[in-house]
Protein backbone atom coordinates (compact mmCIF):
# COMPACT_ATOMS: atom_id res chain seq x y z
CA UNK A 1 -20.24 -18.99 -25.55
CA UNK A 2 -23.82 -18.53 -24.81
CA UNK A 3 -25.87 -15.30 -24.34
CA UNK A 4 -25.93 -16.04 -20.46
CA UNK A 5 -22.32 -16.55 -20.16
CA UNK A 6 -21.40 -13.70 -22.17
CA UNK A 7 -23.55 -11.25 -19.46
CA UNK A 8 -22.09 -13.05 -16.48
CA UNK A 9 -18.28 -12.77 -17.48
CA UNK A 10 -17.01 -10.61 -15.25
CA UNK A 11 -14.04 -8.13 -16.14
CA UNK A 12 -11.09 -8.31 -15.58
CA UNK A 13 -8.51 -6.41 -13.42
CA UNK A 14 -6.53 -3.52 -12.87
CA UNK A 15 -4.15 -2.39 -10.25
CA UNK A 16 -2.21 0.51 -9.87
CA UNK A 17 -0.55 3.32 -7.61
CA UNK A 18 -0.56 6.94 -7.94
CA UNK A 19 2.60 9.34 -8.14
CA UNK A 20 2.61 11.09 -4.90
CA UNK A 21 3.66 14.33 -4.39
CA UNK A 22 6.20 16.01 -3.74
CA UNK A 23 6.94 13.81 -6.90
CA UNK A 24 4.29 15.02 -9.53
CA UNK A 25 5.85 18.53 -8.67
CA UNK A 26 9.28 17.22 -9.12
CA UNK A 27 8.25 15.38 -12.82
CA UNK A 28 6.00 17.80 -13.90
CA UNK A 29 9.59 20.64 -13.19
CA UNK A 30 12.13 17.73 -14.68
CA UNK A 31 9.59 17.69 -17.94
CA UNK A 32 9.10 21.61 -18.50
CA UNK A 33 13.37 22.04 -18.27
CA UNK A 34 13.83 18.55 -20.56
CA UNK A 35 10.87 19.67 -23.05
CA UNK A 36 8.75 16.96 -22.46
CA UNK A 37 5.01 18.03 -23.32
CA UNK A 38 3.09 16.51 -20.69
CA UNK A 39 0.02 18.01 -21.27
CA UNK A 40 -2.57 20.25 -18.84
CA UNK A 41 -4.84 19.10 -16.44
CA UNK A 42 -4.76 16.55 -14.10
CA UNK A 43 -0.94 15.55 -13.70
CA UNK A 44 -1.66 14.46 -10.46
CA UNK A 45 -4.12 11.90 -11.11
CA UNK A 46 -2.73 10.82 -14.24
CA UNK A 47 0.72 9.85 -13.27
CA UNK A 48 0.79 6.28 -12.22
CA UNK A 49 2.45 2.77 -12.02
CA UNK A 50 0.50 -0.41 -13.18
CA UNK A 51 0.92 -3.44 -11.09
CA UNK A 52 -1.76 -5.59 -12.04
CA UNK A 53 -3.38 -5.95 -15.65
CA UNK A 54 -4.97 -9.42 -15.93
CA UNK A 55 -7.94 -10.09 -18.46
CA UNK A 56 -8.79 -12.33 -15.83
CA UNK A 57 -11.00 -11.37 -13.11
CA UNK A 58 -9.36 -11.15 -9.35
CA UNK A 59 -12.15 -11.93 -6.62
CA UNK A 60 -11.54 -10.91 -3.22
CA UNK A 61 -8.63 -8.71 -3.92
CA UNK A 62 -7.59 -6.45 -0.87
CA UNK A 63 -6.22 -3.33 -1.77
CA UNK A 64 -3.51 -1.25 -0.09
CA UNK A 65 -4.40 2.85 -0.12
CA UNK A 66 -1.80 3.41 2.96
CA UNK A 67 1.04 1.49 1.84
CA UNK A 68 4.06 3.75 0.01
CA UNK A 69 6.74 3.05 -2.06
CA UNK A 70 10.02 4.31 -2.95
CA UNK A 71 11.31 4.28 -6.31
CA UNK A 72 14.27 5.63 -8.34
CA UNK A 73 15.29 6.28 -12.10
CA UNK A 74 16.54 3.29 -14.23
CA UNK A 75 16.31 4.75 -17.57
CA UNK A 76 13.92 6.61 -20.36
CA UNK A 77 12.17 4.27 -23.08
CA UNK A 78 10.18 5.02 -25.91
CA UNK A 79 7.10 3.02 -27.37
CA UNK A 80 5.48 3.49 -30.68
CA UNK A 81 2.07 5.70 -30.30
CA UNK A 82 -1.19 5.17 -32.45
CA UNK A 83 -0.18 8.23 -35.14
CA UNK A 84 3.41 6.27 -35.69
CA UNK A 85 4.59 10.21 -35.63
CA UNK A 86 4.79 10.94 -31.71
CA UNK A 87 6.31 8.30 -29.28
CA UNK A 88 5.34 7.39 -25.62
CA UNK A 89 7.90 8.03 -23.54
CA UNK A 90 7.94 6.51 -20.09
CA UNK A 91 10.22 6.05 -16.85
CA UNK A 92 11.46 2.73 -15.99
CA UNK A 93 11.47 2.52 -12.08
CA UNK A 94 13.95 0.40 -9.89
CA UNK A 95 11.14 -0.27 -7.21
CA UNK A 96 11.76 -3.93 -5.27
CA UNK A 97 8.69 -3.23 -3.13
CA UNK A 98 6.70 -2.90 -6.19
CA UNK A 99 7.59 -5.20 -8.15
CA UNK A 100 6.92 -7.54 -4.74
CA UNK A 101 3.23 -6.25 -4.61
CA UNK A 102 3.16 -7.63 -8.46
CA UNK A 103 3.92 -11.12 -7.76
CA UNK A 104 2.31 -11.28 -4.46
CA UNK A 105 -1.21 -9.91 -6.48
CA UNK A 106 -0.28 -12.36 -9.15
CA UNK A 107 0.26 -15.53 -7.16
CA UNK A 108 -2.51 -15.04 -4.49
CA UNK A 109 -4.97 -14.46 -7.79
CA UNK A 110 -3.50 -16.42 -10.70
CA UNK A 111 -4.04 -13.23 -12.17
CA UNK A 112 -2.49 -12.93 -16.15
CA UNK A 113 -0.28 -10.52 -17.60
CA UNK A 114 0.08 -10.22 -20.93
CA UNK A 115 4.31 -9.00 -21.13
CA UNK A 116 7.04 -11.73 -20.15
CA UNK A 117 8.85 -9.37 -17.62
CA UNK A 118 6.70 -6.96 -15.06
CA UNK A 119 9.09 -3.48 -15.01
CA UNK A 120 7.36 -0.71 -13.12
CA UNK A 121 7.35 1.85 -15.70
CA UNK A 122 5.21 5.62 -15.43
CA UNK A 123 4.24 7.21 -18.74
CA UNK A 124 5.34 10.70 -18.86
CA UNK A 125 4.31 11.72 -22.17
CA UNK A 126 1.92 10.28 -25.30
CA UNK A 127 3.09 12.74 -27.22
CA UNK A 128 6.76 13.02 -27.31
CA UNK A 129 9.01 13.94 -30.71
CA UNK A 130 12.38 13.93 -29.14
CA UNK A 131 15.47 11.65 -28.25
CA UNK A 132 16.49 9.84 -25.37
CA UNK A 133 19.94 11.44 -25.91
CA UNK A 134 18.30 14.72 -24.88
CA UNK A 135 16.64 13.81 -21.53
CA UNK A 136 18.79 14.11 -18.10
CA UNK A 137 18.14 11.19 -16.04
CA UNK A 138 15.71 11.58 -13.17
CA UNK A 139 17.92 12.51 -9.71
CA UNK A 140 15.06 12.71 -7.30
CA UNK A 141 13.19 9.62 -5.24
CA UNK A 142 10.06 8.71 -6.86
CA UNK A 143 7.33 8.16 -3.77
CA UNK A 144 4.33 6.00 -5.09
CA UNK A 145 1.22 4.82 -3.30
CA UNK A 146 -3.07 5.49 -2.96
CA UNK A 147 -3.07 1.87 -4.35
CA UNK A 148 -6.50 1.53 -6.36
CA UNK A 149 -8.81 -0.93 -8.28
CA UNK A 150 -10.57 -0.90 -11.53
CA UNK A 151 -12.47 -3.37 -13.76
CA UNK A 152 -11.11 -3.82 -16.83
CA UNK A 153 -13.03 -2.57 -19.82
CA UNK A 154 -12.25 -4.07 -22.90
């Protein structure tokens, strides 16, 4: 790749909705009673769904701030984190309008993705040492939406 390329490569994509409250209330009360550390600061701003993550750039995408979704609970899962000592634990969501927005951003952009299956998923915790055994499942709706855009930066 030449020098000129390589400054003209744009970035590529990101696309993702906020938790909205009353949910961020709700998770932030579910975590203190289950244990999970969730961390100070910003909860608000930091809980979110991905629904676009394409190394490829997406021109002329039209984002939706206004639109909202409804979600529920499907289940906990854990992912390895960086120190191999702590897990990430995160939410998977059953959200059909969601998962829609995915596949309508990914067809309209022949955007990439870089998992086999899309699952709406929010991470509630970098840091967590317990069990999935321990955690109640999640009873209340899950309202997502403020749909936003961000290059990439890898």
């Amino acid at each position: 790749m030449r020098l000129q390329e390589l400054v003209e490569k744009k970035k590529g994509t990101y696309v993702g909705l906020r938790v909205l409250q009353p949910t961020v209330a709700d998770i932030q009360e579910h975590c203190r009673k289950a244990g999970i550390p969730i961390g100070n600061g910003a909860l608000e701003r930091r809980l979110h769904t991905t629904v676009i993550y394409s190394r490829k750039h997406c021109d002329n995408l039209v984002i939706q701030p206004d639109v909202k979704h409804e979600a529920s609970f499907i289940c906990y899962e854990v992912f390895d984190n960086r120190s191999k000592t702590e897990k990430v634990l995160v939410v998977k969501l059953n959200a059909p309008s969601v998962y829609a927005r995915h596949v309508e951003l990914m067809a309209k952009h022949n955007a990439e993705y870089d998992y086999p299956v899309y699952i709406p998923h929010i991470t509630l915790s970098n840091s967590y040492r317990g069990t999935l055994n321990d955690l109640l499942p999640i009873s209340f709706p899950i309202f997502l939406g403020e749909e936003y855009y961000r290059e990439l930066d890898e």
